[in-house]
C-alpha atoms as a PDB file:
ATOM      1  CA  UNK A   1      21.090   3.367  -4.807  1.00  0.00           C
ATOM      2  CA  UNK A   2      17.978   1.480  -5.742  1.00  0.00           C
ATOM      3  CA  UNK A   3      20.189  -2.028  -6.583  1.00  0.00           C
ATOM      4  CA  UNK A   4      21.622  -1.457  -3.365  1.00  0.00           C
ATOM      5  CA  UNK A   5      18.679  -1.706  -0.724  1.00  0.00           C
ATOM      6  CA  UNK A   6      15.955  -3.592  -2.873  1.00  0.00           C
ATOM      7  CA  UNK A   7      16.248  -7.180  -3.739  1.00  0.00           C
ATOM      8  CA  UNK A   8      14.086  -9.355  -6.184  1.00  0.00           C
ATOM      9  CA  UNK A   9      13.774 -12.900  -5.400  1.00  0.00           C
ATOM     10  CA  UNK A  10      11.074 -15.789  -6.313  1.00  0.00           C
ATOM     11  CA  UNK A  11      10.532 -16.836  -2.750  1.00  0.00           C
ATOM     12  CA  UNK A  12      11.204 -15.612   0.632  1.00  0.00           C
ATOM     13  CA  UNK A  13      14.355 -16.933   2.308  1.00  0.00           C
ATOM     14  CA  UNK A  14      16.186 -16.882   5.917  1.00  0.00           C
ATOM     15  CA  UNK A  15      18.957 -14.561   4.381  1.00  0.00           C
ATOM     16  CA  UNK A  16      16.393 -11.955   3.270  1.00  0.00           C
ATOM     17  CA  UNK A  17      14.510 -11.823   6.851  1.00  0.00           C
ATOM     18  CA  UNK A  18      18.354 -11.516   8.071  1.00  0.00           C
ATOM     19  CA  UNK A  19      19.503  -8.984   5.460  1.00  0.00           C
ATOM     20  CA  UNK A  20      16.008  -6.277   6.924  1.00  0.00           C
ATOM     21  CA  UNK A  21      15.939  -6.831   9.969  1.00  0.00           C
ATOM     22  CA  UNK A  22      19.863  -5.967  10.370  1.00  0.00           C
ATOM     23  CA  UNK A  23      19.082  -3.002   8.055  1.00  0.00           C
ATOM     24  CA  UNK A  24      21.449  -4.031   5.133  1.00  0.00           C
ATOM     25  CA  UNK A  25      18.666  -3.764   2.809  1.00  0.00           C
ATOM     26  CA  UNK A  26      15.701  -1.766   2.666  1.00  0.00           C
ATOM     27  CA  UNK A  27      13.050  -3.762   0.798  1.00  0.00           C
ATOM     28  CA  UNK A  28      12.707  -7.098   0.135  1.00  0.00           C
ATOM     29  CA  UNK A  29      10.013  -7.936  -3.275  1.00  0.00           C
ATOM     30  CA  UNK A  30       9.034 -11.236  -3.551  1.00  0.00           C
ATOM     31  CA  UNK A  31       6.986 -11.773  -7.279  1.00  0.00           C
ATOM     32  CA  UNK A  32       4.092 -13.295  -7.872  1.00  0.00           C
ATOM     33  CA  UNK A  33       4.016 -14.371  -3.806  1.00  0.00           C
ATOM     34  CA  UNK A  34       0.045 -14.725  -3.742  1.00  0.00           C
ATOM     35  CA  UNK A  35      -1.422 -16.343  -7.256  1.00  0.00           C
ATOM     36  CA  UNK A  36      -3.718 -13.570  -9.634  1.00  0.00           C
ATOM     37  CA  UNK A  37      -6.807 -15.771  -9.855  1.00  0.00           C
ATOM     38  CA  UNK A  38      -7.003 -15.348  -5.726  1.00  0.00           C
ATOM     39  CA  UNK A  39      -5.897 -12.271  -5.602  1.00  0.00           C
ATOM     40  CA  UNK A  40      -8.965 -11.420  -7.706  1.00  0.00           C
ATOM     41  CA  UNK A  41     -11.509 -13.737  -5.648  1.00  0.00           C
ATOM     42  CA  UNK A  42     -10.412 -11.477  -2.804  1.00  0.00           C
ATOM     43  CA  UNK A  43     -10.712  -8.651  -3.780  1.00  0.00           C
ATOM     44  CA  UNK A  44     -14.172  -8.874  -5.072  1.00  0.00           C
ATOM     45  CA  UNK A  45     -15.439 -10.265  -1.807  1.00  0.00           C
ATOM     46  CA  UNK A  46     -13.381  -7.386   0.111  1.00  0.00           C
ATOM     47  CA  UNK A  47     -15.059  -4.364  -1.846  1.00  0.00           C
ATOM     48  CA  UNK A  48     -18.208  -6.063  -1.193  1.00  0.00           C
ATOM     49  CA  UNK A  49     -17.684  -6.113   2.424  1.00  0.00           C
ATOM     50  CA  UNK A  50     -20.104  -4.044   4.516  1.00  0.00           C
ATOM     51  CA  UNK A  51     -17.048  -3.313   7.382  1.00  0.00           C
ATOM     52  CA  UNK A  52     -14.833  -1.207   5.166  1.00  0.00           C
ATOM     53  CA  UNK A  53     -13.756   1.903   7.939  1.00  0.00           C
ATOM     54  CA  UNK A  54     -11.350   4.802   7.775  1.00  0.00           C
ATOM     55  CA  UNK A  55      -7.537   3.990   8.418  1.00  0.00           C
ATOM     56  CA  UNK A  56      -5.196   6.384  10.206  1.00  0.00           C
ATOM     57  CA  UNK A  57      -1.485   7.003  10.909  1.00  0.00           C
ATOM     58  CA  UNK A  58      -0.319   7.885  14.159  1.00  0.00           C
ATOM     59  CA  UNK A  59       2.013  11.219  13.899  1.00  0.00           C
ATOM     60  CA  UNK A  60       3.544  13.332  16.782  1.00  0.00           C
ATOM     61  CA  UNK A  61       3.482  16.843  16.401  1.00  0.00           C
ATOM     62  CA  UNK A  62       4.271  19.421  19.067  1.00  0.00           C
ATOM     63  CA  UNK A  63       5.159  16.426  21.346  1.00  0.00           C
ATOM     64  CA  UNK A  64       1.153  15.017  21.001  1.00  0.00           C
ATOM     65  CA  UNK A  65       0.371  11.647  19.638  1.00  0.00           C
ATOM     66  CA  UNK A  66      -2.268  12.289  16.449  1.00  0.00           C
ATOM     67  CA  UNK A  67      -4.096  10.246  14.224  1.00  0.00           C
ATOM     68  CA  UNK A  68      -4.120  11.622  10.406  1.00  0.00           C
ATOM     69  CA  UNK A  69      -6.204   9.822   7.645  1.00  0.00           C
ATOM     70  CA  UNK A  70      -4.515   9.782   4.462  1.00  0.00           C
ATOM     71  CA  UNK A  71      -6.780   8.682   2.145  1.00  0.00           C
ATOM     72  CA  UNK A  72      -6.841   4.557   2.843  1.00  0.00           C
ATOM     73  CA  UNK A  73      -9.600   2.305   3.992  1.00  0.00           C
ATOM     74  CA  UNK A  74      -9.674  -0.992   6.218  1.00  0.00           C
ATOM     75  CA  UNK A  75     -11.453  -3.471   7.185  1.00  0.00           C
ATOM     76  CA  UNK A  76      -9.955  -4.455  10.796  1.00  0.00           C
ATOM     77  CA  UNK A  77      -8.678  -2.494  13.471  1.00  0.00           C
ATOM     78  CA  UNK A  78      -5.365  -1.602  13.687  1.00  0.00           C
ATOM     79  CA  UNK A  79      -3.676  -1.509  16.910  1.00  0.00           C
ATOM     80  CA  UNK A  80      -2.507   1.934  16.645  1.00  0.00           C
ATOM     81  CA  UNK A  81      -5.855   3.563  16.890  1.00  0.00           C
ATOM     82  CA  UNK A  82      -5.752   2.584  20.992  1.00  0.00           C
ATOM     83  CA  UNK A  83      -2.372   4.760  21.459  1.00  0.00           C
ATOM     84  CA  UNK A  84      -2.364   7.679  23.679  1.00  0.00           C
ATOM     85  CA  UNK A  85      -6.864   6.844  24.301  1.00  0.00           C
ATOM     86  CA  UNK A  86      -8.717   6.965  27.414  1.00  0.00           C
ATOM     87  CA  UNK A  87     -11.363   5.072  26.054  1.00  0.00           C
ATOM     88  CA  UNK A  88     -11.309   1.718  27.412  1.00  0.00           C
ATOM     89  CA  UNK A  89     -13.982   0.844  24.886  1.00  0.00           C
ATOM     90  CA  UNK A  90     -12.055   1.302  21.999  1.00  0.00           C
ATOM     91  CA  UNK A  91      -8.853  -0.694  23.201  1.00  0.00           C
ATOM     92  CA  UNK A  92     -11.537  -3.552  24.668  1.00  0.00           C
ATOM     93  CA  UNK A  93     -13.354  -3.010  20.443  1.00  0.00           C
ATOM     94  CA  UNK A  94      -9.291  -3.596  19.317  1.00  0.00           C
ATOM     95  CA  UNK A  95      -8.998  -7.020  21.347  1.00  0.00           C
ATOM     96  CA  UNK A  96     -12.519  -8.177  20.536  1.00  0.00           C
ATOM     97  CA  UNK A  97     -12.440  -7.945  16.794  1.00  0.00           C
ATOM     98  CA  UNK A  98      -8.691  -9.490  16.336  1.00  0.00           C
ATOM     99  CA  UNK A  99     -10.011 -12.881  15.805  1.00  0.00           C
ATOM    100  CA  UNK A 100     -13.234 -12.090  14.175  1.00  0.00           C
ATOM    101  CA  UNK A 101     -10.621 -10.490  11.795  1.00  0.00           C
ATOM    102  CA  UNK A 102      -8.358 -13.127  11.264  1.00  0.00           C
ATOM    103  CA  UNK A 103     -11.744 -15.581  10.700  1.00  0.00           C
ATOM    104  CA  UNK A 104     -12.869 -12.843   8.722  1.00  0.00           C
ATOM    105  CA  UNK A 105     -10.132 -12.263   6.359  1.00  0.00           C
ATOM    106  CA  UNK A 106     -10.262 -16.162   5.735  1.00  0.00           C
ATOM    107  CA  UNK A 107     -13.526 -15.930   4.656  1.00  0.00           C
ATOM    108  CA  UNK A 108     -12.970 -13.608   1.959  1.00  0.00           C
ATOM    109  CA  UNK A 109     -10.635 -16.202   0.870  1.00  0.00           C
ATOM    110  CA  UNK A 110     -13.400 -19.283   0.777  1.00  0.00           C
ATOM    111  CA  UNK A 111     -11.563 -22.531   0.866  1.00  0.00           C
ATOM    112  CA  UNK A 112      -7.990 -20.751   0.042  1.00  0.00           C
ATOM    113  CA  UNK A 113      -5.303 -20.140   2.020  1.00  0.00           C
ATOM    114  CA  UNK A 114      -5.023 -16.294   3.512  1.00  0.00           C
ATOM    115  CA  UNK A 115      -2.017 -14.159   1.597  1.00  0.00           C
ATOM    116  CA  UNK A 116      -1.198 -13.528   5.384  1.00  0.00           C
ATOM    117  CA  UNK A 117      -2.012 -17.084   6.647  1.00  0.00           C
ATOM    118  CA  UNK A 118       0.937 -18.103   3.832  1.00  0.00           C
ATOM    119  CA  UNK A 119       3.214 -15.437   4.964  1.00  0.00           C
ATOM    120  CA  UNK A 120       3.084 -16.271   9.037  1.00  0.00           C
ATOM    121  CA  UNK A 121       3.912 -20.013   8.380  1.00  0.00           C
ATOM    122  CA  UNK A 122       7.243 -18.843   6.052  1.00  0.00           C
ATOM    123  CA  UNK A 123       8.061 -16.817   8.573  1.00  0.00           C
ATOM    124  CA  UNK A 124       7.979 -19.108  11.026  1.00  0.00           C
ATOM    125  CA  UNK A 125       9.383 -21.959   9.232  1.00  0.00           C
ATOM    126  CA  UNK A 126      12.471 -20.267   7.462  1.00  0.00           C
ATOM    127  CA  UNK A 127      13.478 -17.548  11.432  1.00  0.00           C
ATOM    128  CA  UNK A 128      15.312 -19.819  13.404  1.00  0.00           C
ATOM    129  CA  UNK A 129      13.365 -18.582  16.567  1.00  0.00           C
ATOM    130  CA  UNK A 130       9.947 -18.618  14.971  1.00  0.00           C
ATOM    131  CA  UNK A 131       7.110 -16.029  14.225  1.00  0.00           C
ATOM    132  CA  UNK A 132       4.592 -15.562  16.445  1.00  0.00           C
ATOM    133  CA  UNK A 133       0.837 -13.326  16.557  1.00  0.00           C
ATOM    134  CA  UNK A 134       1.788 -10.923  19.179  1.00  0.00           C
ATOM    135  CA  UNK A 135       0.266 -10.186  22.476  1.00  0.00           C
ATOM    136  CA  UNK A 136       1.667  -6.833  23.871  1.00  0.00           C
ATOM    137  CA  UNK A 137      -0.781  -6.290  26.781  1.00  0.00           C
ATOM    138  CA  UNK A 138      -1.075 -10.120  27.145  1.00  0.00           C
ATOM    139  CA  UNK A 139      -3.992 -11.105  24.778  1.00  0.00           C
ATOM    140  CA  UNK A 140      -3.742 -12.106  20.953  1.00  0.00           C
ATOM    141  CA  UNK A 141      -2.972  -8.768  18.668  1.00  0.00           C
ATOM    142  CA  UNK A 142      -4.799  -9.171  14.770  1.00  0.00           C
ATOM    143  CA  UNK A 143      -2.320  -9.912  12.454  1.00  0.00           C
ATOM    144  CA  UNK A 144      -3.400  -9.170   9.140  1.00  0.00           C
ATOM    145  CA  UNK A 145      -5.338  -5.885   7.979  1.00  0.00           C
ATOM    146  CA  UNK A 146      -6.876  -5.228   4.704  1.00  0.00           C
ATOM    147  CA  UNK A 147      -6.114  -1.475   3.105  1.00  0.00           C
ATOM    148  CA  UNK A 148      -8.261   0.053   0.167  1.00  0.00           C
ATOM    149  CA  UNK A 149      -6.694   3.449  -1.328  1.00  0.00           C
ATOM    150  CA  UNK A 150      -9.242   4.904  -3.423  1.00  0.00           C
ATOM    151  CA  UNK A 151      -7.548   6.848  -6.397  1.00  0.00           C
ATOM    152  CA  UNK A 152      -9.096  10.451  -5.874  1.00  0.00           C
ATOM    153  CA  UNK A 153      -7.837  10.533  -2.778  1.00  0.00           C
ATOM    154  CA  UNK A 154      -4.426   9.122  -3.103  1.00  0.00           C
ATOM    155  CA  UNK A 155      -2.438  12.357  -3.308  1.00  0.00           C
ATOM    156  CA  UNK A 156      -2.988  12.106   0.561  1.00  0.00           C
ATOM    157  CA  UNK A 157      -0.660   9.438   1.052  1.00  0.00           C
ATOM    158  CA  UNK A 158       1.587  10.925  -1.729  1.00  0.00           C
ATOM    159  CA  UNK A 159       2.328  14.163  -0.025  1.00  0.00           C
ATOM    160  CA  UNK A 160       4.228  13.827   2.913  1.00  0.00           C
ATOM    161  CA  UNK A 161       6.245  10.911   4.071  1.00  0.00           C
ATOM    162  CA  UNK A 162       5.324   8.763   7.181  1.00  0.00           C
ATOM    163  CA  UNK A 163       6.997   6.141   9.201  1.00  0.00           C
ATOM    164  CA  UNK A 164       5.570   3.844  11.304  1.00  0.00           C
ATOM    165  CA  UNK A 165       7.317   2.859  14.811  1.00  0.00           C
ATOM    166  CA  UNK A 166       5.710   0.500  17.957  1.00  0.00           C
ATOM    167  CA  UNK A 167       5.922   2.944  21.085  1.00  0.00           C
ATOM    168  CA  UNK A 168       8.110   1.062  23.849  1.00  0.00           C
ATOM    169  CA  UNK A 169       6.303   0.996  26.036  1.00  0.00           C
ATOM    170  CA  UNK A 170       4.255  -1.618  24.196  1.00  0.00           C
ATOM    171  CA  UNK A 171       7.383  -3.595  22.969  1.00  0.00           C
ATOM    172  CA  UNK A 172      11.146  -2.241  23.169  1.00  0.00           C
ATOM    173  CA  UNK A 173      11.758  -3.924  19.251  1.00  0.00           C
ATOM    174  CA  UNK A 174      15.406  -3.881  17.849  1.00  0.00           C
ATOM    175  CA  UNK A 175      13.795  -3.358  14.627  1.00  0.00           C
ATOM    176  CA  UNK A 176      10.087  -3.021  12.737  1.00  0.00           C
ATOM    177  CA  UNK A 177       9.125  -3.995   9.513  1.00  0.00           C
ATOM    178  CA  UNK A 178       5.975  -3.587   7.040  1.00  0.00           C
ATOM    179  CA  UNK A 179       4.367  -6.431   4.928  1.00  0.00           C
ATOM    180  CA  UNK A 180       2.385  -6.125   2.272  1.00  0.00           C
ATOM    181  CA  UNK A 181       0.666  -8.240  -0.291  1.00  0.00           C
ATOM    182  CA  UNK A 182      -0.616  -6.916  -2.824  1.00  0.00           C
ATOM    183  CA  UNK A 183      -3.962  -7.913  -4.245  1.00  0.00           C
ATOM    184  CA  UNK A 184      -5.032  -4.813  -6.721  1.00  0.00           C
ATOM    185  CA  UNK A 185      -3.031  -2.468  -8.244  1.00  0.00           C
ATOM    186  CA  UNK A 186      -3.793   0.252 -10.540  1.00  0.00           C
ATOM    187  CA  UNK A 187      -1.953   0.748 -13.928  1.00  0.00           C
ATOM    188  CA  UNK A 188      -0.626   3.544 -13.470  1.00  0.00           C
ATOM    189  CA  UNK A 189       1.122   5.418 -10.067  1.00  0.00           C
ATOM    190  CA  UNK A 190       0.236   3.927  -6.836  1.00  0.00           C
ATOM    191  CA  UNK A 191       4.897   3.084  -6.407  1.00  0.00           C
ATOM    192  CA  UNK A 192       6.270   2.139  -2.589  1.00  0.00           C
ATOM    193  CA  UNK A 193       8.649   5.376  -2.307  1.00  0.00           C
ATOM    194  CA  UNK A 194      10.998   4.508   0.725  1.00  0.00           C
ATOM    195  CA  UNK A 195      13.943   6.717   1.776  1.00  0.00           C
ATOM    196  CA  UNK A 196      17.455   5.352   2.331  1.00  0.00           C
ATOM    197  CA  UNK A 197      18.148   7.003   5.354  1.00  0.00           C
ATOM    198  CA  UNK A 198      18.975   5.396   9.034  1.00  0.00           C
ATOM    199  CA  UNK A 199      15.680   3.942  11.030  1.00  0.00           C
ATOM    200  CA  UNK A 200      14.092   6.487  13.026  1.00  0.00           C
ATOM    201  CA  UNK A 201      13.260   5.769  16.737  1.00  0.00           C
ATOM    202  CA  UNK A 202       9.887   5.353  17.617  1.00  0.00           C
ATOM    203  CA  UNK A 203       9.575   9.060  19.546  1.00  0.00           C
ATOM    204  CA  UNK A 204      10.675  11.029  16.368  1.00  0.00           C
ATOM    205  CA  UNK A 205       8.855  14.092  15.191  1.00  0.00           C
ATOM    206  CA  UNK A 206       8.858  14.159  12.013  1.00  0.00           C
ATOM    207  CA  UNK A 207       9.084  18.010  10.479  1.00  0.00           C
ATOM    208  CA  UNK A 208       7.224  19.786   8.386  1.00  0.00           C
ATOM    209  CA  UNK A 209       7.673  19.262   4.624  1.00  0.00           C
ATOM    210  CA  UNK A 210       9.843  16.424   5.083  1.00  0.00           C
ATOM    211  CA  UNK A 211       9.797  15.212   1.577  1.00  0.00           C
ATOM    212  CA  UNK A 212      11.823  18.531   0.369  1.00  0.00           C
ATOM    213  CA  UNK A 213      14.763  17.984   3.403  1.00  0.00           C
ATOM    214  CA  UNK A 214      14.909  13.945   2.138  1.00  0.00           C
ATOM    215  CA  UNK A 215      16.983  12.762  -0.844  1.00  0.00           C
ATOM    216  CA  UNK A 216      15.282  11.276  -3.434  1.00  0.00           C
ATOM    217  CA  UNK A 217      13.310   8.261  -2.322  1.00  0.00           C
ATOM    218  CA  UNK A 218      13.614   4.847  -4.172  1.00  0.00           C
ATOM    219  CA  UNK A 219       9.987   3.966  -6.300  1.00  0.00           C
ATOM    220  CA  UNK A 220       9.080   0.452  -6.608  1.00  0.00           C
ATOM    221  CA  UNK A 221       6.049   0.011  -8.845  1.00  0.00           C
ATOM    222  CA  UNK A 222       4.661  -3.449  -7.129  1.00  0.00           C
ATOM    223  CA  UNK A 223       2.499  -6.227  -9.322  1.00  0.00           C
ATOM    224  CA  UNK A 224      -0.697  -7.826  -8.283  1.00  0.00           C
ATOM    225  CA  UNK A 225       0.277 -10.466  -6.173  1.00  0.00           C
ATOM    226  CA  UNK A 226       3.441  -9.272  -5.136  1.00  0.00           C
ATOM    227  CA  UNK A 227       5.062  -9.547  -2.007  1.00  0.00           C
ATOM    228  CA  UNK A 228       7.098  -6.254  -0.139  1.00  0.00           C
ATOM    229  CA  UNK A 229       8.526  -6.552   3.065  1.00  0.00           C
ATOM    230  CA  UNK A 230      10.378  -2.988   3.830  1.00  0.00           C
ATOM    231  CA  UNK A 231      11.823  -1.588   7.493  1.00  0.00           C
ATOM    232  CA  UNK A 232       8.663   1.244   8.439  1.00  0.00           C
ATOM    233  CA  UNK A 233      11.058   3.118  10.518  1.00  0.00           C
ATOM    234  CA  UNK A 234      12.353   4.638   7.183  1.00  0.00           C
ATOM    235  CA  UNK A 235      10.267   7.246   6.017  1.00  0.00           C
ATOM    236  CA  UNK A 236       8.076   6.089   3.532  1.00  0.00           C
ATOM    237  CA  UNK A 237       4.558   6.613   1.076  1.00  0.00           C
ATOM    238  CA  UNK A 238       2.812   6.032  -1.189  1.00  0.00           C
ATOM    239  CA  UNK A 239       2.216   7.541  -4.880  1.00  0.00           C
ATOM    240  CA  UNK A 240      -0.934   8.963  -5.901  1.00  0.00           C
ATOM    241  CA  UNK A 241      -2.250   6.393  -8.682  1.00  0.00           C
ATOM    242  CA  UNK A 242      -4.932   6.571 -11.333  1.00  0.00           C
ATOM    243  CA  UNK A 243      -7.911   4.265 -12.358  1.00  0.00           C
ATOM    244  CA  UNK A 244      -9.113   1.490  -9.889  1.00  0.00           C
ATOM    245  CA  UNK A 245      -8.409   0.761  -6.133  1.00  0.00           C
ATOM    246  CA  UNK A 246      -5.086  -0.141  -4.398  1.00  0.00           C
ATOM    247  CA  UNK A 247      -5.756  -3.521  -2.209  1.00  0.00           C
ATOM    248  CA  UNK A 248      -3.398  -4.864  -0.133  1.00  0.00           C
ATOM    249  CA  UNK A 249      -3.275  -7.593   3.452  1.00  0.00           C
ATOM    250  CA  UNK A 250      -0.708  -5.948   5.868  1.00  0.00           C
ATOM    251  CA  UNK A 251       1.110  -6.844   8.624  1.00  0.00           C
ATOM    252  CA  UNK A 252       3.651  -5.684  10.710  1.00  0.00           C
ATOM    253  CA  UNK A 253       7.033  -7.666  11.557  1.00  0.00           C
ATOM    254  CA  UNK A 254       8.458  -7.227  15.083  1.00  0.00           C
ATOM    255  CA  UNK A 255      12.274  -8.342  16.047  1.00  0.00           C
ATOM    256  CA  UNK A 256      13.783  -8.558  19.204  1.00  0.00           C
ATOM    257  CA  UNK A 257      17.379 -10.414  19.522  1.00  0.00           C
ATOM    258  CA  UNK A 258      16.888 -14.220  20.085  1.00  0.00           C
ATOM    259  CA  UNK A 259      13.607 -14.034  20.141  1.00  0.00           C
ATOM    260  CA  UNK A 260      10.646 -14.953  17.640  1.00  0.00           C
ATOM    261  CA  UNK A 261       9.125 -12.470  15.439  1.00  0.00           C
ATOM    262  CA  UNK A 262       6.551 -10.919  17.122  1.00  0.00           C
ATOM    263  CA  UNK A 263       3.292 -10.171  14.088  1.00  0.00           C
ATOM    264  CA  UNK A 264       0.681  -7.595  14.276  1.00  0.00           C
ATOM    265  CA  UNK A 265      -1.430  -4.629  13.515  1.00  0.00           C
END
């Protein structure tokens, strides 16, 4: 099963983006996508950062939109934290600090180009319609957010699945998909488990102890630098790791028929 919805390649290509997005594959790893000597410089100047925050996943249970922390850090805002708020502050906090984000995640980089700066210009250069920083409620989403798992907390991600899914009334998407590059990884644990199992909608409630009523999920142990690129509406996590952190850039991949990927967090 894992040959079957995992390729390996070198580079990215238009045949790949094709091959996810029309859910014929699961997870697309690109090696060695961001070179080790930067993914080092980054990482030093992101665990020196003084704006590392909790990160949360948005979960529905008994028909309520939560936010769970599973054990990963950030540094930027994801868009996710303004669903289901009254707080106008905190959606006008999620618009405010997109750029200083991007500008922000460049500067950890010095003179380099971003891992996700590389990543939107492929993506626009090899889909025929283009990639494009979205802008859901009509101003510029962030696109590209910087996780941290710590290791003593990492059996929090490695518990229960999750899946992650746009509500439409944001953005009715034909399909979602995760990036991630990753920039630290510890020796041992810390595998992408994904489960081969049709996209979920966005509304779906997932049950309780969902990992024992899935099959077995496919484990992909990734490599500093690499490059994953995996549909989020599968159930997914990650496995609790040993030894030092878990850094990756993230973004999230929008697609809507004849139109241009739409990029985000």
């Amino acid at each position: 099963m894992g040959q079957r919805i995992v390729r390996v390649a070198k580079k990215l290509s238009a045949d790949l983006i094709d091959e996810l997005i029309h859910d014929e594959i699961a997870v697309v790893r690109i090696e060695g996508y961001y070179p080790a000597h930067l993914c080092n410089l980054l990482s030093h100047n992101i665990l020196s950062s003084q704006d590392i925050d909790p990160y949360t996943h948005e979960v529905i249970e008994d028909e309520k939109l939560l936010q769970k922390y599973f054990g990963v850090d950030r540094i930027g805002i994801p868009f996710n934290s303004t669903y289901n708020t009254a707080n106008p502050e905190a959606i006008h906090e999620y618009y405010r600090n997109a750029s200083v984000q991007i500008e922000r995640l460049r500067g950890y980089c010095e003179h380099f180009l971003s891992p996700i700066d590389k990543l939107r210009l492929e993506l626009d250069e090899l889909f025929i319609p283009g990639a494009t920083v979205a802008h859901f409620e009509h101003k510029k989403m962030l696109a590209g957010i910087v996780r941290i798992s710590r290791a003593e907390q990492s059996y929090l991600s490695a518990s229960e699945p999750h899946f992650d899914a746009l509500p439409p009334e944001y953005a009715q998407l034909d399909a979602q998909l995760a990036a991630n590059i990753y920039l630290k990884v510890p020796d041992a644990g810390g595998e992408l488990e994904i489960w081969d199992i049709p996209a979920l909608t966005p509304l779906t409630q997932a049950p309780e102890q969902w990992r024992a009523q899935l099959p077995d999920p496919v484990k992909i142990k990734p490599s500093q630098g690499d490059l994953l690129i995996f549909n989020c509406r599968k159930p997914h996590a990650i496995g609790a790791f040993l030894g030092e952190d878990r850094i990756t850039t993230q973004m999230f991949i929008g697609y809507q028929q004849e139109k241009s990927l739409l990029l985000w967090n």
